[in-house]
N, C-alpha and C. Protein backbone atom coordinates (compact mmCIF):
# COMPACT_ATOMS: atom_id res chain seq x y z
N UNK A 1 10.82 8.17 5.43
CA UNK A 1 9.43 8.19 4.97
C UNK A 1 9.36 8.83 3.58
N UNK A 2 8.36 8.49 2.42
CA UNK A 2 8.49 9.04 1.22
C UNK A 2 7.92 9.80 1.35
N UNK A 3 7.99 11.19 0.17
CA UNK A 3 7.28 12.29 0.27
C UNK A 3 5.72 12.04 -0.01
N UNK A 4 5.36 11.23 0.10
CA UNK A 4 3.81 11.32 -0.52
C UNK A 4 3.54 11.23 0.97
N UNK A 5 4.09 10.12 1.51
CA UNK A 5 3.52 9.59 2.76
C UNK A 5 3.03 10.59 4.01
N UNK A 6 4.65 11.29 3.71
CA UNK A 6 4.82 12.81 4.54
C UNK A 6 3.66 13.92 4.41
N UNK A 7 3.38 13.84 2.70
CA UNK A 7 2.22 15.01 2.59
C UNK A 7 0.87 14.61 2.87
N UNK A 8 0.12 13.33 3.37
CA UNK A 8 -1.00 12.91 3.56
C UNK A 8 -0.92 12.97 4.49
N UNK A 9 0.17 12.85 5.93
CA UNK A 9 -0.10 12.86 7.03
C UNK A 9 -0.25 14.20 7.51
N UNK A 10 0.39 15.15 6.49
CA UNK A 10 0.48 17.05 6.46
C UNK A 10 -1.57 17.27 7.07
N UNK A 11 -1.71 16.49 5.48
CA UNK A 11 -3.37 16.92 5.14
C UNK A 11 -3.85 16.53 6.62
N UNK A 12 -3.45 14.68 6.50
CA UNK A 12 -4.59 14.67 8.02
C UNK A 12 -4.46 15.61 8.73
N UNK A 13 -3.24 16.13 9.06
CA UNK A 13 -3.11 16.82 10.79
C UNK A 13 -4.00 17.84 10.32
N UNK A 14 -3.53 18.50 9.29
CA UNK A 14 -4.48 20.07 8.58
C UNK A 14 -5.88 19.62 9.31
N UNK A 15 -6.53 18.53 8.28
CA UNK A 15 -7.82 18.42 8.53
C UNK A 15 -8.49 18.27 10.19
N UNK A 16 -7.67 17.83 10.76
CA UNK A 16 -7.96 17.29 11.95
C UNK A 16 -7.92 18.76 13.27
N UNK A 17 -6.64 19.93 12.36
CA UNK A 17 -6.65 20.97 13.33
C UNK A 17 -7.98 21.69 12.90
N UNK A 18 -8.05 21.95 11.64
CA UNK A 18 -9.20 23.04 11.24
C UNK A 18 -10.57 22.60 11.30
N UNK A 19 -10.69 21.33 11.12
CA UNK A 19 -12.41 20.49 11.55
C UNK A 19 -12.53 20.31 10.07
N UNK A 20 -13.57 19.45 9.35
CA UNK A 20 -14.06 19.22 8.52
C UNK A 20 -14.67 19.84 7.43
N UNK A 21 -15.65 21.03 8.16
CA UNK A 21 -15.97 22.20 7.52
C UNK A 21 -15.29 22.77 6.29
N UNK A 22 -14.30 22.90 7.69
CA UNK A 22 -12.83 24.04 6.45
C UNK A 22 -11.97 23.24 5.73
N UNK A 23 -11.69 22.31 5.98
CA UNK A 23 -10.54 21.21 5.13
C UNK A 23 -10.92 20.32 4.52
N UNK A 24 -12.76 20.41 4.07
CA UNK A 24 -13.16 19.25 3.30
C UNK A 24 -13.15 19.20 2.03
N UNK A 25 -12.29 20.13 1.18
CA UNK A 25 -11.74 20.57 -0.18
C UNK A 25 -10.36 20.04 -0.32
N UNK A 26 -9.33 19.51 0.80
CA UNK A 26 -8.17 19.60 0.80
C UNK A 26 -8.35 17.87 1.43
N UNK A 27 -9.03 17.18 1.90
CA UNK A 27 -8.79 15.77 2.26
C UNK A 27 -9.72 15.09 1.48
N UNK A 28 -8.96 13.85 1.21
CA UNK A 28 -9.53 12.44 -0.01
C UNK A 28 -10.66 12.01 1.27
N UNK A 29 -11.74 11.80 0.84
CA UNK A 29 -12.87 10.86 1.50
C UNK A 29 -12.43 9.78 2.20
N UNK A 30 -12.49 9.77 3.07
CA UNK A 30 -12.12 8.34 3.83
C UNK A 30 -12.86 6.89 3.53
């Protein structure tokens, strides 16, 4: 897997553990 690929799936999980609130500075808009 390339490193980009690796670090967007980082963010999702981030975003997805901490809720939206807290990680909506750190994930691209869907």
């Amino acid at each position: 897997m390339s490193q980009i690929a690796y670090k967007y799936m980082f963010v999702l999980n981030l975003h997805r553990a901490l809720g939206p609130e807290v990680s909506e500075g750190y994930v691209v808009p869907e």
